[in-house]
PDB file of N, CA and C in Angstrom:
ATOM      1  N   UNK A   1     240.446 173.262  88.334  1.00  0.00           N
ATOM      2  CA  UNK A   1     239.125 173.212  88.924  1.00  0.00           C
ATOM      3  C   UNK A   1     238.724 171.748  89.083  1.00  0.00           C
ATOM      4  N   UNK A   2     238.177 171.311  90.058  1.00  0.00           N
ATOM      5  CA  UNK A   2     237.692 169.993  90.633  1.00  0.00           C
ATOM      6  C   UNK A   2     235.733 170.342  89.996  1.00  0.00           C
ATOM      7  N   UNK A   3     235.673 168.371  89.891  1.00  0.00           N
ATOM      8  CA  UNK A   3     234.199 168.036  89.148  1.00  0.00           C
ATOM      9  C   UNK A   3     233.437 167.978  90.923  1.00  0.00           C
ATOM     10  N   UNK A   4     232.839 168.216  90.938  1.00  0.00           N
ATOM     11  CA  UNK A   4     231.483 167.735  92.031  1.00  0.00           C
ATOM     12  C   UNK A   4     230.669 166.979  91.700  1.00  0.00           C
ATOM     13  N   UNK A   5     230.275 165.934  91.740  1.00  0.00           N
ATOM     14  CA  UNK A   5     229.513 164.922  91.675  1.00  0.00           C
ATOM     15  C   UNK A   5     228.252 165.484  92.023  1.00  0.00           C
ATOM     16  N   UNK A   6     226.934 165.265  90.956  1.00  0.00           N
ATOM     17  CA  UNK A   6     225.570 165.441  91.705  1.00  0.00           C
ATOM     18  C   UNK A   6     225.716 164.461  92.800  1.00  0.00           C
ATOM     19  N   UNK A   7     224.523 165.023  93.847  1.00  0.00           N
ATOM     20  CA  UNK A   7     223.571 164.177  94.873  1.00  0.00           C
ATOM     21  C   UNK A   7     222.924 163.287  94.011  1.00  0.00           C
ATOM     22  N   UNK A   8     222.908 161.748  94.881  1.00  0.00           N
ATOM     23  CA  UNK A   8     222.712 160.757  94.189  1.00  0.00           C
ATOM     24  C   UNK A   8     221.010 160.636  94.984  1.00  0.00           C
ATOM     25  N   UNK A   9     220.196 160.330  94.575  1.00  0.00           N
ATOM     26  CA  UNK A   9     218.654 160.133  94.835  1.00  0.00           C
ATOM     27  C   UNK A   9     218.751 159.162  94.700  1.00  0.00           C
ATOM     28  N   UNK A  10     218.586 158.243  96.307  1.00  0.00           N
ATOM     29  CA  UNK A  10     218.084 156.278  96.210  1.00  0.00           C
ATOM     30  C   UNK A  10     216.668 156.314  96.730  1.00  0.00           C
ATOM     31  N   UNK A  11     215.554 157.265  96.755  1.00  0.00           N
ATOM     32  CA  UNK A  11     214.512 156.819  97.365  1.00  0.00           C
ATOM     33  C   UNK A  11     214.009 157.675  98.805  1.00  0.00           C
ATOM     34  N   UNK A  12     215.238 157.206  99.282  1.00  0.00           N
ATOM     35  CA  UNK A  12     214.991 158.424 100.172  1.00  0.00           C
ATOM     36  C   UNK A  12     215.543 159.366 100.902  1.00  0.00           C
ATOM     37  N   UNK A  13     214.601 160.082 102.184  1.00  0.00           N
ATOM     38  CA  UNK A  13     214.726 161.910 102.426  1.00  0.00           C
ATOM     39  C   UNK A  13     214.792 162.505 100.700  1.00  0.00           C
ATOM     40  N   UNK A  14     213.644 162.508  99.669  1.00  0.00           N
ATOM     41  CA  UNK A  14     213.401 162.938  99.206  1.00  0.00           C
ATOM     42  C   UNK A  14     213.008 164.756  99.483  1.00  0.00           C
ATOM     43  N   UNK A  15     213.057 165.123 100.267  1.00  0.00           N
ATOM     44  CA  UNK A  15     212.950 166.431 100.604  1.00  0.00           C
ATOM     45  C   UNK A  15     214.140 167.309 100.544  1.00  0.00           C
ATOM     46  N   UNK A  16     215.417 166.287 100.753  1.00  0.00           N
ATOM     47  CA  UNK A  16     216.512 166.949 101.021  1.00  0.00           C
ATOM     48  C   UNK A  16     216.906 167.135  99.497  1.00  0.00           C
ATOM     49  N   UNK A  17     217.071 166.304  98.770  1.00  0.00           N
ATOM     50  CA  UNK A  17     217.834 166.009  97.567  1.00  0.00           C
ATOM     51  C   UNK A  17     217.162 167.260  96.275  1.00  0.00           C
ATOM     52  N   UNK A  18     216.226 167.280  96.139  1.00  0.00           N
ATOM     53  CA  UNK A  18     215.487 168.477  94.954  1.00  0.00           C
ATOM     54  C   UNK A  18     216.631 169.664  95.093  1.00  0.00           C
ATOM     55  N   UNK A  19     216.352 169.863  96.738  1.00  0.00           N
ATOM     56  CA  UNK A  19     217.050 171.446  97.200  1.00  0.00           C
ATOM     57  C   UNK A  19     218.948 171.505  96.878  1.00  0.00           C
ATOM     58  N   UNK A  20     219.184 169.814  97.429  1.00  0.00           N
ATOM     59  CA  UNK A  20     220.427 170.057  96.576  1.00  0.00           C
ATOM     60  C   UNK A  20     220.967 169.461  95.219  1.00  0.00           C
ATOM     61  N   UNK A  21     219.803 169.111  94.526  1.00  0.00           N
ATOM     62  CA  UNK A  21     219.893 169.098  93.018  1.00  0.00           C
ATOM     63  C   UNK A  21     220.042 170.503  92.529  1.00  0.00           C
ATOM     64  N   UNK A  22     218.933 170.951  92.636  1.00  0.00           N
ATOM     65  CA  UNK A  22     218.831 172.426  92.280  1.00  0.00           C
ATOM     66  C   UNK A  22     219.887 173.086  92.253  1.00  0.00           C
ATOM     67  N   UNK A  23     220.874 173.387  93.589  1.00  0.00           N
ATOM     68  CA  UNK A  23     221.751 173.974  93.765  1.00  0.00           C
ATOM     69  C   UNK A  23     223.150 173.301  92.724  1.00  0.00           C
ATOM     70  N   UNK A  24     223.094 172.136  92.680  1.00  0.00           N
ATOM     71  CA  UNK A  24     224.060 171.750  91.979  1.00  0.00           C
ATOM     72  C   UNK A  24     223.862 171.941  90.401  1.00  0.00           C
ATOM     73  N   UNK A  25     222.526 171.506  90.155  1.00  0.00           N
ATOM     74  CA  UNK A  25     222.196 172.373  88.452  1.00  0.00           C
ATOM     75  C   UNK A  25     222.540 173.518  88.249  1.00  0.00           C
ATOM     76  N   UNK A  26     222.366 174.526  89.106  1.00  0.00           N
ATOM     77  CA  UNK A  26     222.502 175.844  88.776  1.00  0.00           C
ATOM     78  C   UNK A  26     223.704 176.104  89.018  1.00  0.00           C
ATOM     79  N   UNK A  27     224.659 175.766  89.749  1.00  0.00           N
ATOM     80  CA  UNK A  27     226.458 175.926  89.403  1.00  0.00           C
ATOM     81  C   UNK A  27     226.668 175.380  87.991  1.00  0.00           C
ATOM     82  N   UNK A  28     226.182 174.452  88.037  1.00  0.00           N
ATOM     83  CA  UNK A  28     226.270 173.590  86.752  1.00  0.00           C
ATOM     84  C   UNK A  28     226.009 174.104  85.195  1.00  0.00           C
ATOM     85  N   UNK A  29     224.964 175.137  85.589  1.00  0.00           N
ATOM     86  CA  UNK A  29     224.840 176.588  84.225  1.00  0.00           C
ATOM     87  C   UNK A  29     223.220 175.449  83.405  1.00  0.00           C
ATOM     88  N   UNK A  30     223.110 174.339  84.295  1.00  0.00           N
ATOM     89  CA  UNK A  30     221.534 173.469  83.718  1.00  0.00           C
ATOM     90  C   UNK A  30     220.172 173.690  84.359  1.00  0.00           C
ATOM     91  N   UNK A  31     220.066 174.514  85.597  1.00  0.00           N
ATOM     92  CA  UNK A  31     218.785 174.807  85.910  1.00  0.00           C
ATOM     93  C   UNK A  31     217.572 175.445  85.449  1.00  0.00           C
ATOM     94  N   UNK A  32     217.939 176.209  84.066  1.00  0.00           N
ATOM     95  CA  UNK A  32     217.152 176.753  83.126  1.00  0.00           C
ATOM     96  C   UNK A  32     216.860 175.325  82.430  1.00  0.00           C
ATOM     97  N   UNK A  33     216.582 174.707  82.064  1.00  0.00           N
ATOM     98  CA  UNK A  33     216.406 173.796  80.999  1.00  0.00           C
ATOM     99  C   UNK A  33     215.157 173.259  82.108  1.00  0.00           C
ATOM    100  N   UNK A  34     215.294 172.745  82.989  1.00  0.00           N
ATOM    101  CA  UNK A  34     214.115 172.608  84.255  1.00  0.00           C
ATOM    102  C   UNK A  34     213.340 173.418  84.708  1.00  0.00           C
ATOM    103  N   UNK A  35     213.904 174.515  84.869  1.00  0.00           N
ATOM    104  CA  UNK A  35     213.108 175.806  85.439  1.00  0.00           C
ATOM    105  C   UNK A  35     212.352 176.456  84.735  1.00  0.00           C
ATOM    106  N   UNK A  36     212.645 176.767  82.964  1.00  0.00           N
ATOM    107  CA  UNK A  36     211.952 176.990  82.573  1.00  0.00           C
ATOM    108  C   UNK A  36     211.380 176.303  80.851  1.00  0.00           C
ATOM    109  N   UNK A  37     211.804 174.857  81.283  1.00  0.00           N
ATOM    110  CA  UNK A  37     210.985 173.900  80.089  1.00  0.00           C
ATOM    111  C   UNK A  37     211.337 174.632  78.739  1.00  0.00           C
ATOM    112  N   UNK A  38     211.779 175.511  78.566  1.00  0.00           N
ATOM    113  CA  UNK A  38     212.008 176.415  77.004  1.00  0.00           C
ATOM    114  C   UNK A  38     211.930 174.910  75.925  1.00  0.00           C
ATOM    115  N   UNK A  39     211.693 175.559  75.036  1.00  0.00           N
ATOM    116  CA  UNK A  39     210.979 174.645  73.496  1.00  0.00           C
ATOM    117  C   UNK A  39     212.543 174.869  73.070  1.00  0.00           C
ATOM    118  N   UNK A  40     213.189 174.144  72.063  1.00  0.00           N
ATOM    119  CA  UNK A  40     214.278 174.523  71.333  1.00  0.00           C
ATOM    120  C   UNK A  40     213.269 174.767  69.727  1.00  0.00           C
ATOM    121  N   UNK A  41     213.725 176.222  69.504  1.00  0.00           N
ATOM    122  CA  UNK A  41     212.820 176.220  67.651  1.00  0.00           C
ATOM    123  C   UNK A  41     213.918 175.850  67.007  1.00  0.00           C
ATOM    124  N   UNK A  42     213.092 174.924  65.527  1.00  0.00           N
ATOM    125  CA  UNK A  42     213.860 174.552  64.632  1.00  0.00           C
ATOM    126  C   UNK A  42     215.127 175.815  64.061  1.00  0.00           C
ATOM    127  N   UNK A  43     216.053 175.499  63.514  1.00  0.00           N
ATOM    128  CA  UNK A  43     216.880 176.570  62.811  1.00  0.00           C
ATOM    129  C   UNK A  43     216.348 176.715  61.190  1.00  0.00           C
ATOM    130  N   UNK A  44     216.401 178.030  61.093  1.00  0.00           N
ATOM    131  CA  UNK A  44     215.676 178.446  60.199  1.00  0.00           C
ATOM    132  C   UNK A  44     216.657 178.420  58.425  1.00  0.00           C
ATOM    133  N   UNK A  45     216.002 178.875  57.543  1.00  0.00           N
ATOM    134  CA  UNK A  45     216.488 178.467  56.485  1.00  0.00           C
ATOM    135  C   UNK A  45     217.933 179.200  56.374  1.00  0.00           C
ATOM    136  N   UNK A  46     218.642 178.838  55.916  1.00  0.00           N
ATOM    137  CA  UNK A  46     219.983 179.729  55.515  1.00  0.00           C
ATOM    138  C   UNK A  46     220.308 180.834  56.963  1.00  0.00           C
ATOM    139  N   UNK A  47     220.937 180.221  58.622  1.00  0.00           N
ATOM    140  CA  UNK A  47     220.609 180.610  59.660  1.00  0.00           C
ATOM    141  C   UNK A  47     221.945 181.263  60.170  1.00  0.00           C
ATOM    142  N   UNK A  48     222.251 182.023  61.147  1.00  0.00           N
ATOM    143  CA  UNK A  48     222.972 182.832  60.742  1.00  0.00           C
ATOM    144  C   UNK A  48     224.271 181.995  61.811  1.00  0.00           C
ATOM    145  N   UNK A  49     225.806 182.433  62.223  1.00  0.00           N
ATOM    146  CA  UNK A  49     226.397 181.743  62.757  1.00  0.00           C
ATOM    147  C   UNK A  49     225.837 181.759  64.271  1.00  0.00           C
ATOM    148  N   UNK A  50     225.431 182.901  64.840  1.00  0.00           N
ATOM    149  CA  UNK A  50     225.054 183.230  66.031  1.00  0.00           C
ATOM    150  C   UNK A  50     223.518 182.343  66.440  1.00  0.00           C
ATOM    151  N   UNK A  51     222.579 182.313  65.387  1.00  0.00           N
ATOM    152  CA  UNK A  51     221.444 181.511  65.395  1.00  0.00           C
ATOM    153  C   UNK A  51     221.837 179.638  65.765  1.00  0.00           C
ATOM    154  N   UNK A  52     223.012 179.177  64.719  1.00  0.00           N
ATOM    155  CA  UNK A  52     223.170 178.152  64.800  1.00  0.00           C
ATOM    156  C   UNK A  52     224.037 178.061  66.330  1.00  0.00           C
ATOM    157  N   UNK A  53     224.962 178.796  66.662  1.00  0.00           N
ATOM    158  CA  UNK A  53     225.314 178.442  68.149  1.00  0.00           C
ATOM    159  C   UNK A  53     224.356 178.485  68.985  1.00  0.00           C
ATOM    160  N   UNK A  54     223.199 179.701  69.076  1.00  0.00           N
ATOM    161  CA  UNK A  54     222.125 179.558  70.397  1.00  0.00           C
ATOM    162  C   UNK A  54     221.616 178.375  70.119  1.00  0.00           C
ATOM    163  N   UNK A  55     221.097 177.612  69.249  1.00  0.00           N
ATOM    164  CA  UNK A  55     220.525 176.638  69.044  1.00  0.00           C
ATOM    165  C   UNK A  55     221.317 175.289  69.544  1.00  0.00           C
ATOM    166  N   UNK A  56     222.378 175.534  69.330  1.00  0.00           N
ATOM    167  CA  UNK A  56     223.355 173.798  69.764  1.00  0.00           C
ATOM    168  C   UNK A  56     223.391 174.402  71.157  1.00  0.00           C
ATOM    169  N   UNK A  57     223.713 175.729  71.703  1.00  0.00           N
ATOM    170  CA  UNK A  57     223.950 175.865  73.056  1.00  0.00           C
ATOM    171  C   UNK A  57     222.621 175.410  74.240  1.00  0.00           C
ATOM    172  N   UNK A  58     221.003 175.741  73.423  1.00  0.00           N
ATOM    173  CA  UNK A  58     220.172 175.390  73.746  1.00  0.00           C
ATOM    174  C   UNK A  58     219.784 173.789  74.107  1.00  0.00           C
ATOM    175  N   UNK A  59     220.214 173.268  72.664  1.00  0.00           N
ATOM    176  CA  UNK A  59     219.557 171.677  72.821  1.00  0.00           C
ATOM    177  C   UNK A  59     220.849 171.159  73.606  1.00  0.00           C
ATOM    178  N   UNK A  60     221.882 171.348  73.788  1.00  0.00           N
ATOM    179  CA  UNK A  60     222.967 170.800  74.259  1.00  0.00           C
ATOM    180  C   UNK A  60     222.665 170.979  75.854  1.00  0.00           C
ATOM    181  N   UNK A  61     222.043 171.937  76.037  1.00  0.00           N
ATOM    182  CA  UNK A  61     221.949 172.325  77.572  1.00  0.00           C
ATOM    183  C   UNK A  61     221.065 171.546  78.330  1.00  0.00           C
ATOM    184  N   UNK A  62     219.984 171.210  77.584  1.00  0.00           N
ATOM    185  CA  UNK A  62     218.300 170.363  77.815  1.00  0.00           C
ATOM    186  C   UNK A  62     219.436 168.942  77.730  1.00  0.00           C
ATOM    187  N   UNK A  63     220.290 168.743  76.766  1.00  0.00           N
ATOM    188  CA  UNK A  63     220.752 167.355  76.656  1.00  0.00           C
ATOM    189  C   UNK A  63     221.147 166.886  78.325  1.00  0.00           C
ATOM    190  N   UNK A  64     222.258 167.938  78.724  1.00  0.00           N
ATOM    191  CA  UNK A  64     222.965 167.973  79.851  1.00  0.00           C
ATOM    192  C   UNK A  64     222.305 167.579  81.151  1.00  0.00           C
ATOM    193  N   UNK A  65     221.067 168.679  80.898  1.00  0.00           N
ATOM    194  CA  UNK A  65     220.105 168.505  82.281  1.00  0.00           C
ATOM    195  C   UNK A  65     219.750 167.094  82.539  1.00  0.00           C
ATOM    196  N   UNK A  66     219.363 166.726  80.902  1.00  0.00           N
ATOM    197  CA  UNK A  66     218.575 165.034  81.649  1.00  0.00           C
ATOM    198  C   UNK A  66     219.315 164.244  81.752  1.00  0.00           C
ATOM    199  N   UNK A  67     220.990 163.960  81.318  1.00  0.00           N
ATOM    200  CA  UNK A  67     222.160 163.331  81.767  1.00  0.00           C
ATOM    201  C   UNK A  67     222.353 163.399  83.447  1.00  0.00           C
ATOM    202  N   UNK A  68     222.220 165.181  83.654  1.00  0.00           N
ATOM    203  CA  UNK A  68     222.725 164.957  84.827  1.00  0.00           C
ATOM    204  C   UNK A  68     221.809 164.726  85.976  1.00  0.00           C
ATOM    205  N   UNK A  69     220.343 164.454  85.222  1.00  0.00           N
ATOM    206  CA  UNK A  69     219.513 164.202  86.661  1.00  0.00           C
ATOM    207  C   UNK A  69     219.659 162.304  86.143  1.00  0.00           C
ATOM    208  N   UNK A  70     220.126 161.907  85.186  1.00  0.00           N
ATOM    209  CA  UNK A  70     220.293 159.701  85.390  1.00  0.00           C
ATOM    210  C   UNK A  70     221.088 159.936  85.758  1.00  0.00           C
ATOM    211  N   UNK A  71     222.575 160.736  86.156  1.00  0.00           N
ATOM    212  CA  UNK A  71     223.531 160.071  87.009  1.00  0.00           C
ATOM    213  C   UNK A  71     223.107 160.380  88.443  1.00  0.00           C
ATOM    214  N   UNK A  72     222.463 161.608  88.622  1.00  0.00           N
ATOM    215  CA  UNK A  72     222.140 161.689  90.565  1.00  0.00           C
ATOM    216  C   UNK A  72     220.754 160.672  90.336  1.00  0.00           C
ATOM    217  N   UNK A  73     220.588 159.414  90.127  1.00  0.00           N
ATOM    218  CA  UNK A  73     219.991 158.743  90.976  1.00  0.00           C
ATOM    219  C   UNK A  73     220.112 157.364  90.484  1.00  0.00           C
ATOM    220  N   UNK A  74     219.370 156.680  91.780  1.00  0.00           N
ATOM    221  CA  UNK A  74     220.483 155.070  91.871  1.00  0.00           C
ATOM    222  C   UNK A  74     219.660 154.064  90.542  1.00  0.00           C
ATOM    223  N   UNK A  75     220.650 153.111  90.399  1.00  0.00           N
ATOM    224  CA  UNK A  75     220.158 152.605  89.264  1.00  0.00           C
ATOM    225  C   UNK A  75     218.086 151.945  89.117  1.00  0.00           C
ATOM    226  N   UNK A  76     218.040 151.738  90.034  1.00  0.00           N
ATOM    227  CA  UNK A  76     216.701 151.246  90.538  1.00  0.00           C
ATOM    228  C   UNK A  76     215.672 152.285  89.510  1.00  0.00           C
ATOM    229  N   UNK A  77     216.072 153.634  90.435  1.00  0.00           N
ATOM    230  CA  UNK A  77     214.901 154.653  90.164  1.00  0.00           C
ATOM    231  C   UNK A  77     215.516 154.938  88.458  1.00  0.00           C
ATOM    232  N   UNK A  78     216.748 155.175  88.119  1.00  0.00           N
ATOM    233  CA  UNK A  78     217.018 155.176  86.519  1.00  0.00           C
ATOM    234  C   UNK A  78     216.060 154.193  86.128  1.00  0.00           C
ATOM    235  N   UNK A  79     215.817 152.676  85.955  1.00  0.00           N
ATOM    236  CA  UNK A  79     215.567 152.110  85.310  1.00  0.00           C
ATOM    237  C   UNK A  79     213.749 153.308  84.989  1.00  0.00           C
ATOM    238  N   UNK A  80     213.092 153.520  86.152  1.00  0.00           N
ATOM    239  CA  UNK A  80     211.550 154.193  85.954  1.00  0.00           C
ATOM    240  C   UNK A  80     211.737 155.411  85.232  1.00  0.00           C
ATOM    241  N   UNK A  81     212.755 156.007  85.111  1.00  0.00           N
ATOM    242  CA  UNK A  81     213.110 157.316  84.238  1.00  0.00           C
ATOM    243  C   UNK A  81     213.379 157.491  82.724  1.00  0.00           C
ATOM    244  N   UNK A  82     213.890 156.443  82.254  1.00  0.00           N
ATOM    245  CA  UNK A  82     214.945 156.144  81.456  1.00  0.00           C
ATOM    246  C   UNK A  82     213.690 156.414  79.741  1.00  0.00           C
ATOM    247  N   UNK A  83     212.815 155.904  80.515  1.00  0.00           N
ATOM    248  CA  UNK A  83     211.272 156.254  79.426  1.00  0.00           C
ATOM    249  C   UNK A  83     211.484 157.530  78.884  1.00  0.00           C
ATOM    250  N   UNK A  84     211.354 158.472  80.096  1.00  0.00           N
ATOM    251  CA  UNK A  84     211.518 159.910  79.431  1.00  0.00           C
ATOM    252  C   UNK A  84     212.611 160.639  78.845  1.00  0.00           C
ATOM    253  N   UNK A  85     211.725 161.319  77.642  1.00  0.00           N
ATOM    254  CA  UNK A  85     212.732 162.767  77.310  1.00  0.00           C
ATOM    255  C   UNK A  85     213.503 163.909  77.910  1.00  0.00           C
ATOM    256  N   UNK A  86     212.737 164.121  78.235  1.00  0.00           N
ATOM    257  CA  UNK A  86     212.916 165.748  78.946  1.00  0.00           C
ATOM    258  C   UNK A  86     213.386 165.803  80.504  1.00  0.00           C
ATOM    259  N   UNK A  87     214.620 167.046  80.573  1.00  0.00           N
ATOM    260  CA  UNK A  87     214.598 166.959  82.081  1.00  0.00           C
ATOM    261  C   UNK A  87     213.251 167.147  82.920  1.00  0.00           C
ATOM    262  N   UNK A  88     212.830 168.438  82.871  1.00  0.00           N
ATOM    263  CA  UNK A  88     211.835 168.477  83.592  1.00  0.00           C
ATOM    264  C   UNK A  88     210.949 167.515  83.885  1.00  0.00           C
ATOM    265  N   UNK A  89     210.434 166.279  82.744  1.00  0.00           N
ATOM    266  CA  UNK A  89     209.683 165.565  82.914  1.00  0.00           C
ATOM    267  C   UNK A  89     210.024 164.390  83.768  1.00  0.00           C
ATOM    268  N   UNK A  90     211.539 164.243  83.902  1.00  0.00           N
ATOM    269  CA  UNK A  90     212.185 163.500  84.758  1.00  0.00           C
ATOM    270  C   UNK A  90     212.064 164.361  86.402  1.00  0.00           C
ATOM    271  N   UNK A  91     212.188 165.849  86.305  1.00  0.00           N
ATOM    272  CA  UNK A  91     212.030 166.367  87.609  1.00  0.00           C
ATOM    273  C   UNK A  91     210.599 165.955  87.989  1.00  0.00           C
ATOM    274  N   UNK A  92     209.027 166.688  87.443  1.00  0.00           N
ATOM    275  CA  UNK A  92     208.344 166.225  87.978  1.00  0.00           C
ATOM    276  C   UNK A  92     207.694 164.835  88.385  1.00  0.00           C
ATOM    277  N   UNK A  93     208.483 163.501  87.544  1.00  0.00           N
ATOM    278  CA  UNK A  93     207.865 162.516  87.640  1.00  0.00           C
ATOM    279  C   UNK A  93     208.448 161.848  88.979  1.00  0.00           C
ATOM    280  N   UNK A  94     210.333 162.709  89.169  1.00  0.00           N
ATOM    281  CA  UNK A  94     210.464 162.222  90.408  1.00  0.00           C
ATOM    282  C   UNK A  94     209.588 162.914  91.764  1.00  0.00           C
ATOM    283  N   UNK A  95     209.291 164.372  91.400  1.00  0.00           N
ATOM    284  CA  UNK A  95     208.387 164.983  92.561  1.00  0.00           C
ATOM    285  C   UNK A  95     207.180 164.289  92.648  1.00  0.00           C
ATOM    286  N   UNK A  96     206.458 164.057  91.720  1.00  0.00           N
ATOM    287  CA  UNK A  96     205.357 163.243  92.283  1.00  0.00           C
ATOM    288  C   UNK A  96     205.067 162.204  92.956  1.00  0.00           C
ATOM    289  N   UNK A  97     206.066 161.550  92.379  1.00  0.00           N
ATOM    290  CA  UNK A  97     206.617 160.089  92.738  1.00  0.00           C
ATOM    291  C   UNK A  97     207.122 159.822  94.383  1.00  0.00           C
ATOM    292  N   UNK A  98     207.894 160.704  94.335  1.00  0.00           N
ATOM    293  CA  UNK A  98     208.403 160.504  96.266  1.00  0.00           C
ATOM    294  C   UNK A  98     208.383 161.615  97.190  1.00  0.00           C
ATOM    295  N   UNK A  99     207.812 162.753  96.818  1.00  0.00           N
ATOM    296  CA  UNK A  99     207.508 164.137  97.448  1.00  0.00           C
ATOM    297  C   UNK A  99     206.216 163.475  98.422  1.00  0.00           C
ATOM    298  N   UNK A 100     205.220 162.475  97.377  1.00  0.00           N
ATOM    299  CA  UNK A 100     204.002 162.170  97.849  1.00  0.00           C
ATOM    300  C   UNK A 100     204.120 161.166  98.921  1.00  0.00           C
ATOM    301  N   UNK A 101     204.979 160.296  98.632  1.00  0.00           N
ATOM    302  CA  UNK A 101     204.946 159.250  98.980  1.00  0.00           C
ATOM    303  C   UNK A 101     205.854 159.259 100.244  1.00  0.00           C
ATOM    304  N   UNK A 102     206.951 160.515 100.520  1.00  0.00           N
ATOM    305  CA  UNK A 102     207.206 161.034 101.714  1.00  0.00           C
ATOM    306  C   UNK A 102     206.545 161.145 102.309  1.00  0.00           C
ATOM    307  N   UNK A 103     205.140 161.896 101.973  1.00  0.00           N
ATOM    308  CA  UNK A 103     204.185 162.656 103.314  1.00  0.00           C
ATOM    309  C   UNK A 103     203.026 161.680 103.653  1.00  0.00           C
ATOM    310  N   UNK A 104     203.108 160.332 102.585  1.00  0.00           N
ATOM    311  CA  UNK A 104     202.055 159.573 103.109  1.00  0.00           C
ATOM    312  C   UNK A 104     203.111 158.550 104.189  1.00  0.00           C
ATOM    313  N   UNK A 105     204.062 158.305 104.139  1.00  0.00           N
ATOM    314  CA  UNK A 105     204.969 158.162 105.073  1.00  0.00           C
ATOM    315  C   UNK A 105     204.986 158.473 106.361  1.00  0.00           C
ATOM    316  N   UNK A 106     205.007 159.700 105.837  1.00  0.00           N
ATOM    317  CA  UNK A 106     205.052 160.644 107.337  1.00  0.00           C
ATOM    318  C   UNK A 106     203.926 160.765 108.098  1.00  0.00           C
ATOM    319  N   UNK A 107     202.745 160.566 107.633  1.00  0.00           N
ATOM    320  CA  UNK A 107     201.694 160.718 108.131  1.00  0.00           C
ATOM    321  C   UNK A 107     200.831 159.231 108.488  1.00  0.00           C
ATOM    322  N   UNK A 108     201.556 158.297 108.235  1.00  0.00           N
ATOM    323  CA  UNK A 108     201.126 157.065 108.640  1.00  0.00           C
ATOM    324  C   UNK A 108     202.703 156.571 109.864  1.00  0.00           C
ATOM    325  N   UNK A 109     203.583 157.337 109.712  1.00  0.00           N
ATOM    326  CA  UNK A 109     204.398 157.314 111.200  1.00  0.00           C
ATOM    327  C   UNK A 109     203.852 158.209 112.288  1.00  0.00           C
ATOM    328  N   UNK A 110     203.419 159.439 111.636  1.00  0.00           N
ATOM    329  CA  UNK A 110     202.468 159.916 113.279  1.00  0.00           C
ATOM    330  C   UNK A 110     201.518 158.976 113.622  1.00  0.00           C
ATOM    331  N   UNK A 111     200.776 158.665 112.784  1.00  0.00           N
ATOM    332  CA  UNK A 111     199.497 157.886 113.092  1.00  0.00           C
ATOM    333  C   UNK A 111     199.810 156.517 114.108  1.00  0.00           C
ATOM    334  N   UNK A 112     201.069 155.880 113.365  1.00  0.00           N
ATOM    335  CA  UNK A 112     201.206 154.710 113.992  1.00  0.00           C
ATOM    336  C   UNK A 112     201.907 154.999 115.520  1.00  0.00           C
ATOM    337  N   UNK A 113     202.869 156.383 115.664  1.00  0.00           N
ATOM    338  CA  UNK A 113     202.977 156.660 116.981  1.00  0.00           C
ATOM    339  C   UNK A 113     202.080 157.205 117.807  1.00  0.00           C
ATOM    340  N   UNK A 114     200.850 157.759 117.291  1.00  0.00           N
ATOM    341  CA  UNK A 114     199.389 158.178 118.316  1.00  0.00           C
ATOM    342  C   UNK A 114     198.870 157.062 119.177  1.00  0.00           C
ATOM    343  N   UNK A 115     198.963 155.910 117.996  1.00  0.00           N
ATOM    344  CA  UNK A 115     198.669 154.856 118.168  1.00  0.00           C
ATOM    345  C   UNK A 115     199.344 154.194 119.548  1.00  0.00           C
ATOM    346  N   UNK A 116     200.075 153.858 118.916  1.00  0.00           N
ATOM    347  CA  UNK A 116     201.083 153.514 120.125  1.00  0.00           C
ATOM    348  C   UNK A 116     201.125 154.246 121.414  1.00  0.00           C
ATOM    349  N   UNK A 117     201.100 155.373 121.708  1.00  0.00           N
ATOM    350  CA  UNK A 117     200.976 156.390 122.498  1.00  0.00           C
ATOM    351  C   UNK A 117     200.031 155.902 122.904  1.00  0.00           C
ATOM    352  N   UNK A 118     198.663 155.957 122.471  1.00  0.00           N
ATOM    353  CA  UNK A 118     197.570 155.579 123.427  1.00  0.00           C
ATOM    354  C   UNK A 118     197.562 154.020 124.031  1.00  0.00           C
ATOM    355  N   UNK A 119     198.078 153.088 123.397  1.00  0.00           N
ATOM    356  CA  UNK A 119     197.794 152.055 124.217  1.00  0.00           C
ATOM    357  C   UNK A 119     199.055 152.046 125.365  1.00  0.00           C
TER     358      UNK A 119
END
């Protein structure tokens, strides 16, 4: 079996890249750890063998996710990530971050072609 490399995120067409992050997490068996933020609970006193595997399989999985969202993106945007814990918190800080900043983009390129258009 051959590795696939995540999609690497430099900034931009931020629109494209989430959709094929996503897809590549979830071959990947890491889109739960994003999708649904799950807590890892402590292991409990005297825990059983099956308790102690869900538990390493759990935190190991959350480990994975936020590995594999610093290698899909370029060192630049790593350095603004590198703060956080958590995948997810790395997903939404990149959605906020350039989802927004796409559409104020986009909406100051219509503007500037209306513009233009009219004169």
């Amino acid at each position: 079996m051959f590795a696939i490399a995540p999609p690497v995120f430099d900034g931009e067409n931020y629109q494209a890249w989430p959709v094929k992050m996503a897809a590549y997490m979830e071959g990947s068996d890491l889109w739960e750890a994003i999708e649904q933020d799950y807590e890892v609970a402590s292991l409990p006193d005297n825990p059983t063998m099956n308790q102690i595997r869900y538990h390493k399989e759990r935190t190991t999985s959350k480990a994975k996710a936020r590995s594999c969202l610093y290698a899909a993106v370029s060192p630049t945007i790593f350095t603004r990530i590198m703060r956080l814990d958590f995948a997810k918190e790395i997903w939404d800080f990149l959605k906020v971050e350039y989802e927004g900043n796409e559409k104020v983009r986009s909406m100051e390129l219509l503007n500037l072609m209306r513009e233009f258009e009219r004169q």
